[in-house]
N, C-alpha and C. Protein backbone atom coordinates (compact mmCIF):
# COMPACT_ATOMS: atom_id res chain seq x y z
N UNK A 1 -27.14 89.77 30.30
CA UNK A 1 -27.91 88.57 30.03
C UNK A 1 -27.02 87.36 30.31
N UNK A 2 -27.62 86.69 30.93
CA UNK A 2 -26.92 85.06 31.41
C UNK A 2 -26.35 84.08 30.13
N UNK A 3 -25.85 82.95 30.60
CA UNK A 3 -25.21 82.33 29.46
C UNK A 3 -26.54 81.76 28.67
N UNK A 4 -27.33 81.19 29.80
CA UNK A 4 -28.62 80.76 29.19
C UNK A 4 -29.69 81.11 28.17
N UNK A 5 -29.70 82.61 28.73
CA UNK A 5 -30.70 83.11 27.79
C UNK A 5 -30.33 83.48 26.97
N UNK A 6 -28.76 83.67 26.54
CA UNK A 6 -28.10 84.16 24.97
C UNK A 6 -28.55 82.19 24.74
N UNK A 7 -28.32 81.43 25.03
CA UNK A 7 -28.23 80.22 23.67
C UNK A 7 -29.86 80.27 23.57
N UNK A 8 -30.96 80.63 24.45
CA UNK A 8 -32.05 80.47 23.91
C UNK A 8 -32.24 81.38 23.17
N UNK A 9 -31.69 82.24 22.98
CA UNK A 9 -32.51 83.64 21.95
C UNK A 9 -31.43 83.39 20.83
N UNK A 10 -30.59 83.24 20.70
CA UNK A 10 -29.76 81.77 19.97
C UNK A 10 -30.65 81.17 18.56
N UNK A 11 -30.97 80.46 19.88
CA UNK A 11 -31.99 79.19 19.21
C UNK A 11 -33.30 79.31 18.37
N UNK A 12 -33.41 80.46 19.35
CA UNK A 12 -35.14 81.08 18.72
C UNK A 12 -34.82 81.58 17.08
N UNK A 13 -33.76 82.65 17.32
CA UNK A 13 -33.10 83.14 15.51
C UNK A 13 -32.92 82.45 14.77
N UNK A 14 -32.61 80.99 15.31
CA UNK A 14 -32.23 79.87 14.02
C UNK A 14 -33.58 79.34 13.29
N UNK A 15 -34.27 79.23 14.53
CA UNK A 15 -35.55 78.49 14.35
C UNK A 15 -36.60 79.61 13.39
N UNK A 16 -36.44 81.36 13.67
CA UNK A 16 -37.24 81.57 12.92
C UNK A 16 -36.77 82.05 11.74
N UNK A 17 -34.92 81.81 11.67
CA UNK A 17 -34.45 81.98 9.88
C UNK A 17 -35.21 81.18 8.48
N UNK A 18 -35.52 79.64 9.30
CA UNK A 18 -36.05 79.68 7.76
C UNK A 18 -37.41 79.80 7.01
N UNK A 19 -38.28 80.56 8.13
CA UNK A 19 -39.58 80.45 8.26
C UNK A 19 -39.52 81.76 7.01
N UNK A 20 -38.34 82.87 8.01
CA UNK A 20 -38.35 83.52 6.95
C UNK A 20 -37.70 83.80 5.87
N UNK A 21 -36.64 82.61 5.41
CA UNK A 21 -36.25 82.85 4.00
C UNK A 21 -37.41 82.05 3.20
N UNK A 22 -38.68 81.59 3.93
CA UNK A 22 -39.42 80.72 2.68
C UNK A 22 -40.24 81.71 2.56
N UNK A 23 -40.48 82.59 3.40
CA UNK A 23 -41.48 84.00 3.18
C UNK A 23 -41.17 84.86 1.57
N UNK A 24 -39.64 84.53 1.73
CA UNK A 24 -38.75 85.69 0.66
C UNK A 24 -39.72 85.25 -0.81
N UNK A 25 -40.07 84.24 -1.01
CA UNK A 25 -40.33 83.86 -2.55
C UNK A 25 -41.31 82.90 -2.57
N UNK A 26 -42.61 83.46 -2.93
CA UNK A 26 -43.72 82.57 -3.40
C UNK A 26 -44.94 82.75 -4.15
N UNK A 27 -44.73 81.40 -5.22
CA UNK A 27 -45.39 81.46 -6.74
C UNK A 27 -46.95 81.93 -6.49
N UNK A 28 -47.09 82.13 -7.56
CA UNK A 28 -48.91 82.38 -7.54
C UNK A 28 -49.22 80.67 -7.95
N UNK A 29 -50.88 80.44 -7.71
CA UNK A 29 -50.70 79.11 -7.75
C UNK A 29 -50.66 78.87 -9.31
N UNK A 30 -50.36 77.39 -9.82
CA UNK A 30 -49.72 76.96 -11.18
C UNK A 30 -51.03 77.06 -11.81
N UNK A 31 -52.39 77.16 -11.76
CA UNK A 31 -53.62 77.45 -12.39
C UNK A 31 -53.49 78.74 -13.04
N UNK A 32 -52.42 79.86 -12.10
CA UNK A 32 -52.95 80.77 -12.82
C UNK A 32 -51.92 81.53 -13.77
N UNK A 33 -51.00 80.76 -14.01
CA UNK A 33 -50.11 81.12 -14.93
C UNK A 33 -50.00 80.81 -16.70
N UNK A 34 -50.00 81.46 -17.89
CA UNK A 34 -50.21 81.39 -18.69
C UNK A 34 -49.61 80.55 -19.20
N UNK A 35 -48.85 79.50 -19.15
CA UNK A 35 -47.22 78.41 -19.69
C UNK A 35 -47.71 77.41 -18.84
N UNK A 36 -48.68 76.87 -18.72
CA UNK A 36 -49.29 75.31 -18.18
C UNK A 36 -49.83 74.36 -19.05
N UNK A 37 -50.12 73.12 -18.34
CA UNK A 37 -50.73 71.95 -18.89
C UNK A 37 -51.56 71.04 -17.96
N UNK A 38 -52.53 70.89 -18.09
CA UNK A 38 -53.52 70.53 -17.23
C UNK A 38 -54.13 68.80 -17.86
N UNK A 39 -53.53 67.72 -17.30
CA UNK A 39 -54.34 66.52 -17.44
C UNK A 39 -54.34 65.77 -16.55
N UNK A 40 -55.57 64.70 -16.20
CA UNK A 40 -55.98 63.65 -15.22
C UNK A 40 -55.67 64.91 -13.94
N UNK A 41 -56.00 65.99 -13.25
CA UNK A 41 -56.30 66.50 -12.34
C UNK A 41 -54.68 66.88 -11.79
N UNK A 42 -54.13 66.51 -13.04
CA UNK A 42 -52.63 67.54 -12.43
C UNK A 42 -52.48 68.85 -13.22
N UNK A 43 -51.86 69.65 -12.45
CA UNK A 43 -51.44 71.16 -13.39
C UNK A 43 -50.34 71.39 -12.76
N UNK A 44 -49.22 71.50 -13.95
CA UNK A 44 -48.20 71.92 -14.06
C UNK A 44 -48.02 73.17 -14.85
N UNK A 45 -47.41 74.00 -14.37
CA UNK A 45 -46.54 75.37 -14.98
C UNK A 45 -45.72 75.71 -14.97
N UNK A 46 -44.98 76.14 -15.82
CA UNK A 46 -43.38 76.53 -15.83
C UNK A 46 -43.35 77.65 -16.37
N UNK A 47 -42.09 78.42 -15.98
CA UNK A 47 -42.20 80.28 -15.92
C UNK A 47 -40.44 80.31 -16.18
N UNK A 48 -40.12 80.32 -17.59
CA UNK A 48 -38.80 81.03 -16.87
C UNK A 48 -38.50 82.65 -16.82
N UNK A 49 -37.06 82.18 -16.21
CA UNK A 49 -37.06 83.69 -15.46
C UNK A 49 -35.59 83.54 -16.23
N UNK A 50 -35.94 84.60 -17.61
CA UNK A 50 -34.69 84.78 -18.32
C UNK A 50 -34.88 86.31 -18.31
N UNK A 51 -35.60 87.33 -17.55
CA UNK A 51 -34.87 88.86 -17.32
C UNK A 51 -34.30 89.11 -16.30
N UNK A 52 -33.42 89.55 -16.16
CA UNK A 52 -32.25 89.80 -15.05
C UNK A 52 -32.98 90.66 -14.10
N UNK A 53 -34.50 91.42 -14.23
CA UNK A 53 -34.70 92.37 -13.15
C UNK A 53 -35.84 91.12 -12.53
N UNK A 54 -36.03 90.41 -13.44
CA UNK A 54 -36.97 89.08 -12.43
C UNK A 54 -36.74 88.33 -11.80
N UNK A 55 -35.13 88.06 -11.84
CA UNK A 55 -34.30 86.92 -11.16
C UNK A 55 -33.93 87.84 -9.94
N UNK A 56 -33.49 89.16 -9.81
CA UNK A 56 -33.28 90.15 -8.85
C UNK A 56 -33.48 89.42 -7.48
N UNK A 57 -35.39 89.95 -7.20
CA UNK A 57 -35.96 89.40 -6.04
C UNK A 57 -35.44 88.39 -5.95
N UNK A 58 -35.18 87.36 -6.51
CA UNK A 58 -35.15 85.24 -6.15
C UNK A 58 -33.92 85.32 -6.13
N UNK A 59 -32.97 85.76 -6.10
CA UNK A 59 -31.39 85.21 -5.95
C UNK A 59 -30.67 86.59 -6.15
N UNK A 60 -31.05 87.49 -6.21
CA UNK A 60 -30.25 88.52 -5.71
C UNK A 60 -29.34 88.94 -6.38
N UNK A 61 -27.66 89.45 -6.14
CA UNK A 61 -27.36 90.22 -7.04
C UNK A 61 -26.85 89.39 -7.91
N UNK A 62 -26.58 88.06 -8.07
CA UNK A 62 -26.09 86.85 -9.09
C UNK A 62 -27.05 87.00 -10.22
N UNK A 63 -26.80 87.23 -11.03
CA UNK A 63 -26.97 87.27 -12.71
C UNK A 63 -26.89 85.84 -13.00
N UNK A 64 -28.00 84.77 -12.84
CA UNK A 64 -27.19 83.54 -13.44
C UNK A 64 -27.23 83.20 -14.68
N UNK A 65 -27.84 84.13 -15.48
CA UNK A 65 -27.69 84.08 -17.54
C UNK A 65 -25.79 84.43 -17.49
N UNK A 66 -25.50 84.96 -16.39
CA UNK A 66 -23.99 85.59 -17.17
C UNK A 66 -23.08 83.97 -16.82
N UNK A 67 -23.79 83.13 -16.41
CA UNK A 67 -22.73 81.95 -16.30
C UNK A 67 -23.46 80.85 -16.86
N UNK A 68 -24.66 81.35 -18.17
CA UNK A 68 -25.60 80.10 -19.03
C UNK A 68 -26.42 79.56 -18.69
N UNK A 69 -26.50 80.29 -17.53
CA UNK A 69 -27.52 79.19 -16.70
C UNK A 69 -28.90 80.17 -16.56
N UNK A 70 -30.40 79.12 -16.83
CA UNK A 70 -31.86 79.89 -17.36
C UNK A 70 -32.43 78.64 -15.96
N UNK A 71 -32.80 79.70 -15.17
CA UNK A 71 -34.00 79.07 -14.16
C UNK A 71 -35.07 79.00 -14.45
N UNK A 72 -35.55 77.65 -14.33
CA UNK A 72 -36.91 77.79 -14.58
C UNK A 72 -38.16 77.27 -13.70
N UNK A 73 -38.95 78.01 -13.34
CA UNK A 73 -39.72 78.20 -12.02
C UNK A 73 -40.87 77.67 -12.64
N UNK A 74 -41.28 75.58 -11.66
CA UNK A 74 -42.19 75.21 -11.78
C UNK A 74 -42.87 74.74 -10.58
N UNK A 75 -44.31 75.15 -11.25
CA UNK A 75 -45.52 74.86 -10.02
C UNK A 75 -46.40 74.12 -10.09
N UNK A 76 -46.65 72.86 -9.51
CA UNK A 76 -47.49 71.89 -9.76
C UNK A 76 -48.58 71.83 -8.88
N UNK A 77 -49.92 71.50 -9.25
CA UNK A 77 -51.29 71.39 -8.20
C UNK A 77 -51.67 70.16 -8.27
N UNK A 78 -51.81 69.01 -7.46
CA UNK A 78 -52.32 68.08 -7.71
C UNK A 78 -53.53 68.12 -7.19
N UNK A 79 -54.80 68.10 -8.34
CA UNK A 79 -56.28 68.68 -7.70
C UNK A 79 -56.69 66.67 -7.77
N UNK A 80 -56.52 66.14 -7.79
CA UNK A 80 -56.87 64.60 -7.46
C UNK A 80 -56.73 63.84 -6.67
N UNK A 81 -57.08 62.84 -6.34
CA UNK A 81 -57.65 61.93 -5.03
C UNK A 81 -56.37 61.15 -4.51
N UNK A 82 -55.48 61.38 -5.26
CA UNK A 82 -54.17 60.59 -4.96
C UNK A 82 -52.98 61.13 -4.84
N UNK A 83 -52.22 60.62 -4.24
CA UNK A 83 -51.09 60.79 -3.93
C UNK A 83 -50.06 60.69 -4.90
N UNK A 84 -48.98 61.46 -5.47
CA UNK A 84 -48.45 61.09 -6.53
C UNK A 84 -46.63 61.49 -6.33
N UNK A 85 -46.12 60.58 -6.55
CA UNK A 85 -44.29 60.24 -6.50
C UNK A 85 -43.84 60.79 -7.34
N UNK A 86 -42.44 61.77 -6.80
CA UNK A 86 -42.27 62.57 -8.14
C UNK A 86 -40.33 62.23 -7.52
N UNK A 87 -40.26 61.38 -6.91
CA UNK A 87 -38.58 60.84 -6.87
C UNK A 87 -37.83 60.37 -8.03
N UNK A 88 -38.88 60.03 -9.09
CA UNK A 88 -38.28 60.01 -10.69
C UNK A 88 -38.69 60.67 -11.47
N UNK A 89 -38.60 62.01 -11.11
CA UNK A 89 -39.03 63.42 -11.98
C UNK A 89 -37.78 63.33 -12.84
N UNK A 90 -38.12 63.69 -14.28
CA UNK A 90 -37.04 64.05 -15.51
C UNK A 90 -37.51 65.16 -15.81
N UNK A 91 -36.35 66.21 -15.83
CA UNK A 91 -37.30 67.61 -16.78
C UNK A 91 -35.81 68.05 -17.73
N UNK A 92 -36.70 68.10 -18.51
CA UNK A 92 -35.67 68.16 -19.84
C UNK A 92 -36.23 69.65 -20.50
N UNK A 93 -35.48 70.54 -21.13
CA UNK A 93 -35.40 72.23 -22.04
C UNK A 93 -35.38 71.37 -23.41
N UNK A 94 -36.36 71.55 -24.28
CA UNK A 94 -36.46 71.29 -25.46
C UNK A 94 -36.93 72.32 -26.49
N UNK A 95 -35.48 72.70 -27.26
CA UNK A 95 -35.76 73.41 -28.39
C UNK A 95 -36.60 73.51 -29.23
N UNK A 96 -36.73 74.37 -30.30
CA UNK A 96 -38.09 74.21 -30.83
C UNK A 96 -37.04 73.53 -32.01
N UNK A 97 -36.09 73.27 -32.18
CA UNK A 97 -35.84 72.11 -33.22
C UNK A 97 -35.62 70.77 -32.55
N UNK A 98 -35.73 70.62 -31.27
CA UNK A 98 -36.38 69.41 -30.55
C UNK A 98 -34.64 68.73 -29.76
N UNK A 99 -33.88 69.64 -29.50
CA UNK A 99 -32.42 69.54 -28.91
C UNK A 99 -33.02 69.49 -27.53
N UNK A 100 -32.66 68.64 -26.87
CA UNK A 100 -32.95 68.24 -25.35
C UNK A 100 -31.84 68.82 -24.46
N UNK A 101 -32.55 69.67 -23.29
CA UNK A 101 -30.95 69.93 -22.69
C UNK A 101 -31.53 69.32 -21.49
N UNK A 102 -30.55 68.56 -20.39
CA UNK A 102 -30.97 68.00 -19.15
C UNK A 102 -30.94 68.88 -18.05
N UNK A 103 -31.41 68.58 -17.18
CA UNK A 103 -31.50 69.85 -16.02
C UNK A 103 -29.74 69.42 -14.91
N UNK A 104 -29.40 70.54 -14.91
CA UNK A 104 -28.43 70.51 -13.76
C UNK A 104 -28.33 70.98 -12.41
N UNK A 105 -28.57 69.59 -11.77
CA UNK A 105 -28.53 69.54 -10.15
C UNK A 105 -28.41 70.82 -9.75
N UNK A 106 -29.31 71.30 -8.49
CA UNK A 106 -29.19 72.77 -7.82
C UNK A 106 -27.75 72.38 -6.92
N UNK A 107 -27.39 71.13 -6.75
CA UNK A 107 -26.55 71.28 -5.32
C UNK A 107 -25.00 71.14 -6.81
N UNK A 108 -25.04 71.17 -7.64
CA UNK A 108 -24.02 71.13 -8.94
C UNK A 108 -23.68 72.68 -9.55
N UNK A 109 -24.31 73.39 -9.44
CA UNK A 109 -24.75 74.40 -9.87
C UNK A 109 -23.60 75.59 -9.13
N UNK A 110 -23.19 75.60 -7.41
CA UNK A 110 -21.87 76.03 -7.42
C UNK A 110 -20.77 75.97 -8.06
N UNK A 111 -20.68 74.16 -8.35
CA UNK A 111 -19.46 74.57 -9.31
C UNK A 111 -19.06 74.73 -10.51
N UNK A 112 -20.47 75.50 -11.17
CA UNK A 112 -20.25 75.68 -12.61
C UNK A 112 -19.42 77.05 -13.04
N UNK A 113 -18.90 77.83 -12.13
CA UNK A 113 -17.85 79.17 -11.30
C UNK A 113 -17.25 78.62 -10.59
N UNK A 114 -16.80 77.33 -10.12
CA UNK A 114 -14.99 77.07 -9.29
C UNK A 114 -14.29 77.72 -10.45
N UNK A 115 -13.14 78.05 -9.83
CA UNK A 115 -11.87 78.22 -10.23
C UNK A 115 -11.25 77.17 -10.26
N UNK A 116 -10.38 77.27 -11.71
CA UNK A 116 -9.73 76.50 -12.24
C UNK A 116 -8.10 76.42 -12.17
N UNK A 117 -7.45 74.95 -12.10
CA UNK A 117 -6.34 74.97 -11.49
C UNK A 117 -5.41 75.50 -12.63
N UNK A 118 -4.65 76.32 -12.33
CA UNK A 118 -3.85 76.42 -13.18
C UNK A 118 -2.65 75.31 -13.88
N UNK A 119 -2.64 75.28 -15.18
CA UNK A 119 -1.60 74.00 -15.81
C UNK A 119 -0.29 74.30 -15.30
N UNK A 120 0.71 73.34 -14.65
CA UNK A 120 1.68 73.32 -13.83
C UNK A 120 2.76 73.24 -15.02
N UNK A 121 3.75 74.44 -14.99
CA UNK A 121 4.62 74.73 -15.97
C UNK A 121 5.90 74.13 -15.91
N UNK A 122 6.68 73.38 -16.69
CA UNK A 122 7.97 73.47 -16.97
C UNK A 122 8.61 74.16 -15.94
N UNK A 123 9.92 73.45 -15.10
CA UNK A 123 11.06 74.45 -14.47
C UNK A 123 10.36 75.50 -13.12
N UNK A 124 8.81 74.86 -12.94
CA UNK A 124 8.58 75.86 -11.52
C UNK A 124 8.62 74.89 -10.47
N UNK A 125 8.88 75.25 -9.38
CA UNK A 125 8.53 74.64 -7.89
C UNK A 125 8.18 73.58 -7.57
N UNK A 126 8.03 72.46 -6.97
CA UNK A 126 7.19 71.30 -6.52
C UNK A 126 6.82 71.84 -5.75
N UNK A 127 7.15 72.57 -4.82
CA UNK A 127 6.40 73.32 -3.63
C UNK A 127 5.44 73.96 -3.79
N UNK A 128 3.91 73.69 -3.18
CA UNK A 128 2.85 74.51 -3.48
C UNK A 128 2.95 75.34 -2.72
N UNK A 129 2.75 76.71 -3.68
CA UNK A 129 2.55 78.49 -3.56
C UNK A 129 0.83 78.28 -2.76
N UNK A 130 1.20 78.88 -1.60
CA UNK A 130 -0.22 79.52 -1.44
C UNK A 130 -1.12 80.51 -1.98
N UNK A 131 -2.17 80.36 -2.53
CA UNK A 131 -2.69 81.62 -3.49
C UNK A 131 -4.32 81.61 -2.52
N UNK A 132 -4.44 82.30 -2.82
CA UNK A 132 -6.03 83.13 -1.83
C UNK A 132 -7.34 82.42 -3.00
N UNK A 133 -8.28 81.24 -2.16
CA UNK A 133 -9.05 80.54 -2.80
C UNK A 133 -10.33 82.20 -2.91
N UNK A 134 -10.43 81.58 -4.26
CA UNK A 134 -11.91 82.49 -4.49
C UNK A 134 -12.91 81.75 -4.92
N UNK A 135 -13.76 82.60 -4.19
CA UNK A 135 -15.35 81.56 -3.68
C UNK A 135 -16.44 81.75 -4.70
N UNK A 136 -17.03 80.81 -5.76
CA UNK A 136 -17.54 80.94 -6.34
C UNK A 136 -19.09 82.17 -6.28
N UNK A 137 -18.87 82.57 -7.27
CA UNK A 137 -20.46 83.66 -7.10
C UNK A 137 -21.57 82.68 -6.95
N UNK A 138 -21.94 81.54 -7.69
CA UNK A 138 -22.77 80.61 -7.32
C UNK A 138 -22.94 79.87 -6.10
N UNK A 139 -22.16 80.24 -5.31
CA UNK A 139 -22.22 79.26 -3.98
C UNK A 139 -23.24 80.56 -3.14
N UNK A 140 -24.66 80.43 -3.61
CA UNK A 140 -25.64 81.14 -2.50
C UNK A 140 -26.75 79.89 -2.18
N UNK A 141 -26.84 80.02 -1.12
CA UNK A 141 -28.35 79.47 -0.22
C UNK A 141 -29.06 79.58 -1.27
N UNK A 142 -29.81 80.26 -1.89
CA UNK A 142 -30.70 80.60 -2.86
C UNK A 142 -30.85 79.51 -3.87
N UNK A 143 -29.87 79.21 -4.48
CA UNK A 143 -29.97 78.22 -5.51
C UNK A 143 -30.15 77.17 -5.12
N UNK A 144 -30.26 76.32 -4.09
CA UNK A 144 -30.49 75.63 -3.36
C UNK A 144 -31.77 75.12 -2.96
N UNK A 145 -31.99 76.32 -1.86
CA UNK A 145 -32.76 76.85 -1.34
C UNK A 145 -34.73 76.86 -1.64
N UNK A 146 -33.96 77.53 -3.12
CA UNK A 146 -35.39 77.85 -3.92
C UNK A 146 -35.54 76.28 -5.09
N UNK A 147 -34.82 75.24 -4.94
CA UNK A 147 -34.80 74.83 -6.11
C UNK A 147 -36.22 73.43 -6.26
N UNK A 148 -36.45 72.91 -6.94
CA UNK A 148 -37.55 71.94 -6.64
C UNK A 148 -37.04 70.73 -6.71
N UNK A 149 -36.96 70.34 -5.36
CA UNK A 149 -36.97 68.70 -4.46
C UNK A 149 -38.07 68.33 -3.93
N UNK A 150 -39.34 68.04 -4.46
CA UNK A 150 -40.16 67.45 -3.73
C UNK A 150 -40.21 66.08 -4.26
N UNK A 151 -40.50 65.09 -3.24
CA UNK A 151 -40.26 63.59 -3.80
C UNK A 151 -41.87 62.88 -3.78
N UNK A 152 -43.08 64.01 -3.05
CA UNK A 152 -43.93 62.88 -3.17
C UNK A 152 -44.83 64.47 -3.50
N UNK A 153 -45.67 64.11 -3.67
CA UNK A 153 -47.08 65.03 -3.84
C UNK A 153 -48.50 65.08 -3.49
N UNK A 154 -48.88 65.13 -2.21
CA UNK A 154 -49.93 64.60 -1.81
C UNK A 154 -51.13 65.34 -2.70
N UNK A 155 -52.64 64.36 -2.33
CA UNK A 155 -53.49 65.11 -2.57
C UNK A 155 -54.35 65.94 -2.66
N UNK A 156 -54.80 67.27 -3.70
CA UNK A 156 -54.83 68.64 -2.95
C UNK A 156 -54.05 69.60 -2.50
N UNK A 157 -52.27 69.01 -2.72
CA UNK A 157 -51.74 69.89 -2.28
C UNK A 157 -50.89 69.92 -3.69
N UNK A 158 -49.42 71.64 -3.01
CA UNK A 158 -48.96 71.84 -4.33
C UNK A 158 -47.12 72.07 -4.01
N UNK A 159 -46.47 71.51 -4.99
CA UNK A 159 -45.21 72.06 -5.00
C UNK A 159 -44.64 72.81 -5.63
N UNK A 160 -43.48 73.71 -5.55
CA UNK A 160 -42.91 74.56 -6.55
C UNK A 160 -41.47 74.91 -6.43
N UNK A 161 -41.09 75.31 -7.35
CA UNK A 161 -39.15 75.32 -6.70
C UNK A 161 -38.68 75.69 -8.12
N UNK A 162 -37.31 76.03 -8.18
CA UNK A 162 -36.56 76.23 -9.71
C UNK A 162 -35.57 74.80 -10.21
N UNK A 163 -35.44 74.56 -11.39
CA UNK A 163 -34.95 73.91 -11.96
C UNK A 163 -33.62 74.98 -12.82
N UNK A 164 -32.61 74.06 -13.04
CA UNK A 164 -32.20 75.20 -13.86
C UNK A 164 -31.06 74.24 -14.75
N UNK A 165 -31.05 75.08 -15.80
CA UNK A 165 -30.70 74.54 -17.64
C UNK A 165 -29.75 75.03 -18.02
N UNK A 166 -28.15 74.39 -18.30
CA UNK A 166 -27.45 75.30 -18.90
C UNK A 166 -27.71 75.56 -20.73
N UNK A 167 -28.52 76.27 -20.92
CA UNK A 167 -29.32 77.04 -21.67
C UNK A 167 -29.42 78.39 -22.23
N UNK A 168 -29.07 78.61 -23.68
CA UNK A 168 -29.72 80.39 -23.30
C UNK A 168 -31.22 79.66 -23.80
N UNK A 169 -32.15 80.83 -23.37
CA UNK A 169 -33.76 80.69 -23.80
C UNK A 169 -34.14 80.99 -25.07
N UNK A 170 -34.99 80.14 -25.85
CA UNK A 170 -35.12 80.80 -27.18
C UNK A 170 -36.51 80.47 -27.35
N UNK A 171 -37.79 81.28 -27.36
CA UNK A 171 -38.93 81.75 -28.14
C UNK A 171 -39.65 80.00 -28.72
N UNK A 172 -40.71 79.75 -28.03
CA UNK A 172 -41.15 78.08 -28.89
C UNK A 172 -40.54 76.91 -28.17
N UNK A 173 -39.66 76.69 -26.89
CA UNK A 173 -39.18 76.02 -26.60
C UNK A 173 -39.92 75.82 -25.80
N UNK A 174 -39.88 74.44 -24.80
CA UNK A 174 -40.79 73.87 -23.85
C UNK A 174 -39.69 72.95 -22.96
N UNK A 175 -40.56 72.50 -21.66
CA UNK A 175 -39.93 72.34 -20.54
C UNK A 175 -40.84 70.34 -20.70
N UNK A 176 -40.22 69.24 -21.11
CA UNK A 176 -40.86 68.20 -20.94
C UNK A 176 -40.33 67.53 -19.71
N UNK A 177 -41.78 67.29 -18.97
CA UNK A 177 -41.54 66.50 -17.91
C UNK A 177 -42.37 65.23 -17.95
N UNK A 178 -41.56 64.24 -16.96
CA UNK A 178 -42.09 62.79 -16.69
C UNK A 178 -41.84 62.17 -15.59
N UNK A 179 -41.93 60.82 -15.25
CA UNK A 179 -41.74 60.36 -14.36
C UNK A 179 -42.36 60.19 -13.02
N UNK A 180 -43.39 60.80 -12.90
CA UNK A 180 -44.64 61.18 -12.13
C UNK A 180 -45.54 60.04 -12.38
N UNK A 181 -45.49 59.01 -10.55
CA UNK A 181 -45.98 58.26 -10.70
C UNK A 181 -47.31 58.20 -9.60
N UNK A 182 -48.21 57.19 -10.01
CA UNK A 182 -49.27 57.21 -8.84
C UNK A 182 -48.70 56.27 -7.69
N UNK A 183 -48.79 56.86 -6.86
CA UNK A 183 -48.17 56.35 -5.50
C UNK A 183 -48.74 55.17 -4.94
N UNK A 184 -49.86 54.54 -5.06
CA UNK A 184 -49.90 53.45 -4.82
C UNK A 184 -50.48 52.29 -5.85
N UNK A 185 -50.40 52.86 -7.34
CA UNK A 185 -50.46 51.92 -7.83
C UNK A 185 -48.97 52.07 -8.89
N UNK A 186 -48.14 53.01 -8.67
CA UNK A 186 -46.92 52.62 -9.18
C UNK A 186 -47.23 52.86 -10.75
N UNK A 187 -48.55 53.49 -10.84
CA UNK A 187 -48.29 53.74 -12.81
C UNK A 187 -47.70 55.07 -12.87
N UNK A 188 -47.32 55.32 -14.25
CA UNK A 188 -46.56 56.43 -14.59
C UNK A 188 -47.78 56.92 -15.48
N UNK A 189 -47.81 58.46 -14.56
CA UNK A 189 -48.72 59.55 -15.73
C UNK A 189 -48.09 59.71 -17.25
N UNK A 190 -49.11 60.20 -17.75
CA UNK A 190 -48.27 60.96 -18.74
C UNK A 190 -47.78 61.90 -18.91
N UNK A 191 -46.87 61.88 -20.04
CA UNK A 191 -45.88 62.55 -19.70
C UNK A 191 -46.46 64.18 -20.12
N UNK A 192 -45.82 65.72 -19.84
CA UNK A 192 -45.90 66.72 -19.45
C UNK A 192 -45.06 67.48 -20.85
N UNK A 193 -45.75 68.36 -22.02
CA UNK A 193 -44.66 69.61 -22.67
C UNK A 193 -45.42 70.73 -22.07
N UNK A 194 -44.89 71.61 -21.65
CA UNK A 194 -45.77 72.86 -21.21
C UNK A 194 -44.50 73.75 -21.71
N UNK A 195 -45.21 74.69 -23.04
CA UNK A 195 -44.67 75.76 -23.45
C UNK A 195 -44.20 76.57 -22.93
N UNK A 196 -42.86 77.18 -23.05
CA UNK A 196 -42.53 78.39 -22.43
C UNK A 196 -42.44 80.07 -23.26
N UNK A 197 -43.67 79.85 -23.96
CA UNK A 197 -43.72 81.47 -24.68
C UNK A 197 -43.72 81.94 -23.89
């Protein structure tokens, strides 16, 4: 095969990688999940995924409860006539004694597993020792990948993605969201608790 047709068949693999990593993972719609909230023609649902054989499929062999961290998989439908801005989305894990935990950035989320420098001792070297960097278990496409960045929300249509909480999960707690505004008149909905029994 010529030089040519390796960079086009190249090109073609790149082009159809991410068609199919979005194939890998997708929600049922947010209507039909039992952990929603439905007002003014929005529905939101949130699902977390605190068993390790449910996180499996979505991120693979990373366990992310073993580093505190509780994904939580939300799906929004906007069944209304408008367009709605979600670039000042807040989603906050609220205990059932009402402890707020904030969500931590998917692109933050590698380095909650960096390695840590070791404290520089008394009487050793100024010369830095080369030592073999190890690559965080969190540094996958996946967390990324799957996480929810959508900034606008048209109408009729739906978004979904993971958020994720350094959190363990506890029974009665809820996922409050806000910041969801109408796109051309700039008001802010109200605001969103959708239970996570």
């Amino acid at each position: 095969m010529n030089t040519r047709g390796l960079v086009k068949l190249l090109l073609m693999s790149i082009a159809v990688l991410p068609a199919f990593a979005a194939e890998k993972f997708r929600p049922q719609p947010a209507a039909s999940y039992a952990t929603k909230q439905t007002s003014d023609g929005l529905t939101i649902a949130a699902v977390v995924y605190s068993d390790p054989e449910k996180l499996k499929p979505v991120f693979g062999k990373v366990n992310l409860h073993e580093f505190g961290l509780l994904p939580v998989l939300v799906v929004m439908q906007n069944d209304t006539a408008k367009a709605l801005k979600l670039d000042t989305l807040e989603l906050h894990y609220v205990t059932i004694d009402r402890f707020k935990v904030e969500e931590t950035p998917a692109s933050e989320v590698q380095y909650l597993d960096a390695p840590t420098k070791a404290p520089k001792l008394p009487g050793t070297s100024p010369l830095p020792i080369p030592t073999r960097k190890r690559k965080s278990k969190l540094a996958i496409p996946e967390i990324t990948g799957y996480a929810f960045n959508a900034k606008m929300l048209p109408a009729g249509e739906s978004a979904h993605g993971f958020v994720y909480f350094r959190v363990l999960h506890k029974p009665g707690s809820k996922v409050y969201i806000r910041g969801i505004t109408d796109a051309a008149s700039g008001r802010e909905l109200l605001f969103f608790e959708v239970p996570l029994n």
